[in-house]
C-alpha atoms as a PDB file:
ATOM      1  CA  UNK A   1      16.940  -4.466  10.474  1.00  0.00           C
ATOM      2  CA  UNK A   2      13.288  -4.479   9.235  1.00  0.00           C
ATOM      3  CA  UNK A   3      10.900  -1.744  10.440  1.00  0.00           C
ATOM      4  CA  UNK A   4       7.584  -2.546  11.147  1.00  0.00           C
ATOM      5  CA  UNK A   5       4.899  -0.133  10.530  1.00  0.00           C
ATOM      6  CA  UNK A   6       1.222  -0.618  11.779  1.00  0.00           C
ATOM      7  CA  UNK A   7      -1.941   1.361  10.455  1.00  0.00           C
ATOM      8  CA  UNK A   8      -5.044   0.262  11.983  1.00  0.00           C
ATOM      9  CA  UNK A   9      -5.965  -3.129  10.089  1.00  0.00           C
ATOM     10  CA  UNK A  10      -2.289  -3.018   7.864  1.00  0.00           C
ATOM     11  CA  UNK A  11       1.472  -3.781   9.349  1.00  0.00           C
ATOM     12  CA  UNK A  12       3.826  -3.390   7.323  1.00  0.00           C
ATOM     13  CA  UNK A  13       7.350  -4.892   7.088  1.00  0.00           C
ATOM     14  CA  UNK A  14       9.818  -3.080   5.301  1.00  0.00           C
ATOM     15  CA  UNK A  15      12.951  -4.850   4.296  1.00  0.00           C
ATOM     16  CA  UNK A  16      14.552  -2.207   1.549  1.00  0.00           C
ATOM     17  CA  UNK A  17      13.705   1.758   1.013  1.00  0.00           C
ATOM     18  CA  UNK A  18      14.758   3.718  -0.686  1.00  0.00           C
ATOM     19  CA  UNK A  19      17.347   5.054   1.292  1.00  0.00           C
ATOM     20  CA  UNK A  20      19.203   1.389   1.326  1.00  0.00           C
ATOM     21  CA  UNK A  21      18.992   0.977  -2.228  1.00  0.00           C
ATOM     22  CA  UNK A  22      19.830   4.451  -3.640  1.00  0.00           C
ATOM     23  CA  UNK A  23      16.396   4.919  -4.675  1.00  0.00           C
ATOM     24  CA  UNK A  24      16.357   1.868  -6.589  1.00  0.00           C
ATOM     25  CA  UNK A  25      13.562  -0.028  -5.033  1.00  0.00           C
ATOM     26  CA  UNK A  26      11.408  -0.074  -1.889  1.00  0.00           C
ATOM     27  CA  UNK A  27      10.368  -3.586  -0.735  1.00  0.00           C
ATOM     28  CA  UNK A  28       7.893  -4.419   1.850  1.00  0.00           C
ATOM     29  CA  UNK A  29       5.726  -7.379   3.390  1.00  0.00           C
ATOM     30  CA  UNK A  30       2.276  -6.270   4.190  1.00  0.00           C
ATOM     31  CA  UNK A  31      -0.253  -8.182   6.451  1.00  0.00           C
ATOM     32  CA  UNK A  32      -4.088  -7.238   5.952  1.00  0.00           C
ATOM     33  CA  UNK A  33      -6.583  -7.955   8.256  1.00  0.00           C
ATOM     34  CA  UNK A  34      -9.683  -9.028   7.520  1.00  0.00           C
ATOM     35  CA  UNK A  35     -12.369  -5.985   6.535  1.00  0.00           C
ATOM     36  CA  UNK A  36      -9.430  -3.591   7.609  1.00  0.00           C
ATOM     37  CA  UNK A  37      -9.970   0.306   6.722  1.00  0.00           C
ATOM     38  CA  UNK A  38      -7.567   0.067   3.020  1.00  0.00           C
ATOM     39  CA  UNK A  39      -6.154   3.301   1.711  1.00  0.00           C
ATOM     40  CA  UNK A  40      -8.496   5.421  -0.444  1.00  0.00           C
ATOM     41  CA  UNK A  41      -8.021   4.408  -4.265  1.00  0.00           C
ATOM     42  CA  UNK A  42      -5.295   6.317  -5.708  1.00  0.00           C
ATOM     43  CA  UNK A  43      -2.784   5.770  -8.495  1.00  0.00           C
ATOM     44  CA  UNK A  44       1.549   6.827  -8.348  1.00  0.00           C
ATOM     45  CA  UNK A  45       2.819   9.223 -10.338  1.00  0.00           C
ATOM     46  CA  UNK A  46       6.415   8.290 -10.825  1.00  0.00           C
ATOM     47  CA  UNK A  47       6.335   4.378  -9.871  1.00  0.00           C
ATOM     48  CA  UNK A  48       5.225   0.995 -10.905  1.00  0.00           C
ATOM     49  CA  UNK A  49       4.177  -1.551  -8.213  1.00  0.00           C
ATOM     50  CA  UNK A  50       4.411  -5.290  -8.122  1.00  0.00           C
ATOM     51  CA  UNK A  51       2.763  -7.285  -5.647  1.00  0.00           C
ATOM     52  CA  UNK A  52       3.264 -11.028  -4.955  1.00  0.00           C
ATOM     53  CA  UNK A  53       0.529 -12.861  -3.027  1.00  0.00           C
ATOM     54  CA  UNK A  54       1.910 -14.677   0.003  1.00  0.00           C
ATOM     55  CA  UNK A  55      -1.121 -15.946   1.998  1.00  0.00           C
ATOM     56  CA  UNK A  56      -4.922 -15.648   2.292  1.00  0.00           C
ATOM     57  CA  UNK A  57      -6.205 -13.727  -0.441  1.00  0.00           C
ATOM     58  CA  UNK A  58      -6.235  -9.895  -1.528  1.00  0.00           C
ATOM     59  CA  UNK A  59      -8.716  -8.279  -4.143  1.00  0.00           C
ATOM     60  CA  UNK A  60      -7.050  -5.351  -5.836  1.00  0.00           C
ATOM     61  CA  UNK A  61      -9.416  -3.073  -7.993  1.00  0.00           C
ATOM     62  CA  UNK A  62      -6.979  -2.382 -10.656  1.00  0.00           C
ATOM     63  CA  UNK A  63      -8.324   0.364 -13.163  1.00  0.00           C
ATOM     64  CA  UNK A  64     -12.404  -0.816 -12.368  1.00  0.00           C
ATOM     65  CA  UNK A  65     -11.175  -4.331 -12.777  1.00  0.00           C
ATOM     66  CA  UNK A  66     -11.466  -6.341  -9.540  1.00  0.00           C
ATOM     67  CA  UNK A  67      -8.468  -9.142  -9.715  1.00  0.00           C
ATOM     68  CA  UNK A  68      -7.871 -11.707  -6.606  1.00  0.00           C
ATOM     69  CA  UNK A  69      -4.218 -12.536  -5.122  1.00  0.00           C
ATOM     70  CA  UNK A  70      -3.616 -15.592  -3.446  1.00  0.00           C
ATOM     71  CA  UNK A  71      -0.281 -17.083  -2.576  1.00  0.00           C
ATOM     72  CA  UNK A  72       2.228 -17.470  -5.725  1.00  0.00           C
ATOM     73  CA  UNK A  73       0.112 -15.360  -7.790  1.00  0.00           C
ATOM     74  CA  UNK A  74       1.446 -11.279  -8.778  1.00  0.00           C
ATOM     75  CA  UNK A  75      -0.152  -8.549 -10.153  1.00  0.00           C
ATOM     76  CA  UNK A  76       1.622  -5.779 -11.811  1.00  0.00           C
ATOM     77  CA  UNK A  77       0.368  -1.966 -11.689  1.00  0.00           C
ATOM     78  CA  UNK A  78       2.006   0.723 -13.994  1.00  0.00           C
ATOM     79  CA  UNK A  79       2.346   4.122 -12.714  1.00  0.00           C
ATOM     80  CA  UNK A  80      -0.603   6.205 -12.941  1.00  0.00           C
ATOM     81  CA  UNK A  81      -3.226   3.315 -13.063  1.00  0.00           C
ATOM     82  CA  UNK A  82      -5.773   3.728 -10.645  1.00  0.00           C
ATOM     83  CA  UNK A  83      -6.131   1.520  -7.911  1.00  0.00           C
ATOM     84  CA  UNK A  84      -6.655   0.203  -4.475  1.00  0.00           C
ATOM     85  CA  UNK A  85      -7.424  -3.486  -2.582  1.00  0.00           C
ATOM     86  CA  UNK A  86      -9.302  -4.943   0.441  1.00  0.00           C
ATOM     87  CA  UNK A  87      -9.051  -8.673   2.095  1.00  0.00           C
ATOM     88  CA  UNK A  88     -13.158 -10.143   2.158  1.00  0.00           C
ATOM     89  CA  UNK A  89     -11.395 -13.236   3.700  1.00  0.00           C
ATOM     90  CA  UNK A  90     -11.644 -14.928   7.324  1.00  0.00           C
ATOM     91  CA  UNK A  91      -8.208 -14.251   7.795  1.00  0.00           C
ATOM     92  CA  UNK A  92      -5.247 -12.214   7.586  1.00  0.00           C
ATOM     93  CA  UNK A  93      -3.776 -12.073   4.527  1.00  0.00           C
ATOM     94  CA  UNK A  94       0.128 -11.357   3.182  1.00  0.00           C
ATOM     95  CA  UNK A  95       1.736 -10.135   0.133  1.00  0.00           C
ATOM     96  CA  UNK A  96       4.818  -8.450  -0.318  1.00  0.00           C
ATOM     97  CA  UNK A  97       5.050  -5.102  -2.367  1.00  0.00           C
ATOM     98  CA  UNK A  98       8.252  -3.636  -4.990  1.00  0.00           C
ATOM     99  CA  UNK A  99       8.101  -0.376  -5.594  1.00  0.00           C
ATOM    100  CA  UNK A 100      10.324   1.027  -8.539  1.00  0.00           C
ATOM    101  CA  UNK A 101      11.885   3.072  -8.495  1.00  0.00           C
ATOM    102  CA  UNK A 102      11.980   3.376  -4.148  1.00  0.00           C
ATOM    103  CA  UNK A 103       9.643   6.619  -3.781  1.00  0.00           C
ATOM    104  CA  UNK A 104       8.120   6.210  -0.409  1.00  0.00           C
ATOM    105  CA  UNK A 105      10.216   5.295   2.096  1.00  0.00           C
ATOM    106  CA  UNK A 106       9.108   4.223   5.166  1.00  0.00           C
ATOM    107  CA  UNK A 107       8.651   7.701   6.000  1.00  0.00           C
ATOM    108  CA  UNK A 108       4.902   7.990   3.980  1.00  0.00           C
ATOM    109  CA  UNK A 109       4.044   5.422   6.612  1.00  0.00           C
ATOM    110  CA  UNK A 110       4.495   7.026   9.645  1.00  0.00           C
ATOM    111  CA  UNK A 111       3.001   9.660   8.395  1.00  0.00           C
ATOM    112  CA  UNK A 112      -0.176   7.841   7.259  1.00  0.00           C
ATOM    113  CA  UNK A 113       0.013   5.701  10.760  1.00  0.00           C
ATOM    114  CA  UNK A 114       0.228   8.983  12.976  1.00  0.00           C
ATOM    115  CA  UNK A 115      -2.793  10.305  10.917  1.00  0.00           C
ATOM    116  CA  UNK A 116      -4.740   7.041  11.511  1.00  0.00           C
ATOM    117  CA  UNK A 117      -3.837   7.044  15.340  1.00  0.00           C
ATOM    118  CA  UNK A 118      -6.095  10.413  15.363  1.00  0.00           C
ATOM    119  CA  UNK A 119      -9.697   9.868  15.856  1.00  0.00           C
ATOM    120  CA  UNK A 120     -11.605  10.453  13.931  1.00  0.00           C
ATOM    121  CA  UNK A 121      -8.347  10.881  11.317  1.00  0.00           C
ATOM    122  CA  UNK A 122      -8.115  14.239   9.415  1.00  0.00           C
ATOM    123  CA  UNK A 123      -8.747  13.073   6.253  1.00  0.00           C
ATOM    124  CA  UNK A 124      -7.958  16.039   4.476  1.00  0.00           C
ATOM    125  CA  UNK A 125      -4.423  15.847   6.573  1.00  0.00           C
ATOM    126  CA  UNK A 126      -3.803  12.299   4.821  1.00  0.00           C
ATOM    127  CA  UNK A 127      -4.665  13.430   1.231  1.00  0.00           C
ATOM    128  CA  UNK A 128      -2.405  16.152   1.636  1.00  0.00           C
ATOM    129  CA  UNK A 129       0.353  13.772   2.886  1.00  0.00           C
ATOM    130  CA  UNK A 130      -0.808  11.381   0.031  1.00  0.00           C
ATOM    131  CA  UNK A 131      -0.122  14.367  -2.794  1.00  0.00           C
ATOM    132  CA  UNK A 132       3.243  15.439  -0.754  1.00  0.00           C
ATOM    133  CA  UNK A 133       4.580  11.290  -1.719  1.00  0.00           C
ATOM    134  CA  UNK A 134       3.282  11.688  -5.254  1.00  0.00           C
ATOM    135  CA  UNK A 135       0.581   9.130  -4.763  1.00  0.00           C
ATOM    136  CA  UNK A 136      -2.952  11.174  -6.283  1.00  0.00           C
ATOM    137  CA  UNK A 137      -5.966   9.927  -4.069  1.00  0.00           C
ATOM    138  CA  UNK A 138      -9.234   9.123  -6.154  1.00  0.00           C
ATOM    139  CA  UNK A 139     -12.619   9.794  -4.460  1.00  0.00           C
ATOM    140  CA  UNK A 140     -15.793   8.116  -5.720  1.00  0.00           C
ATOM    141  CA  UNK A 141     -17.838  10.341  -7.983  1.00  0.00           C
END
């Protein structure tokens, strides 16, 4: 059954963890509103990511380098590559997300979703929960 996981202007579908795939792989379908708050830039310590653009249009800032993802179009991010991505569009806009090797878990989710149901969130509270995943947050200089 796939969980769905909202976070303010993000809902996530997940249709394999971790836990299903012995660690192999997490897999999920992510919807991203338009101007919605995005995660702080950060890079993964012990996974790659590969994202495949479904609808609408994502910009990913992939080590400085801004890259757009529209439908049919993927982008691949080695482990400890900084990055992070935002949707300037009208509209929603879907891609779906491979971890590997399966790291998170839906679990990093609810965590981060809890955190973001707080107002205003403790943001210290989601860096910590951030480090705990092995995903390193990035702050501007």
């Amino acid at each position: 059954m796939v969980e769905i996981i909202r976070m303010g202007g993000l809902e996530l579908h997940f249709l394999q963890s971790r836990e299903s795939t012995g660690a192999e792989i997490d897999l999920f379908e992510m919807q991203v509103q338009p101007q919605a708050c995005m995660p702080v830039p950060h890079y993964h310590e012990s996974w790659d990511e590969t994202v495949y653009g479904l609808s609408g249009t994502t910009t990913w800032t992939v080590d400085g380098t801004e890259v757009p993802l529209g439908p049919g179009e993927s982008l691949f991010i080695r482990r400890g590559v900084v990055h992070g991505f935002r949707n300037d569009g009208p509209g929603a806009a879907g891609c779906l997300c491979l971890l590997s090797p399966g790291a998170l878990g839906p679990a990093y989710f609810r965590e981060i979703a809890a955190l973001l149901a707080e107002q205003p969130p403790d943001r210290a509270a989601m860096a910590e929960v951030m480090r705990r995943y092995g995903l390193v947050p990035v702050m501007a200089a």
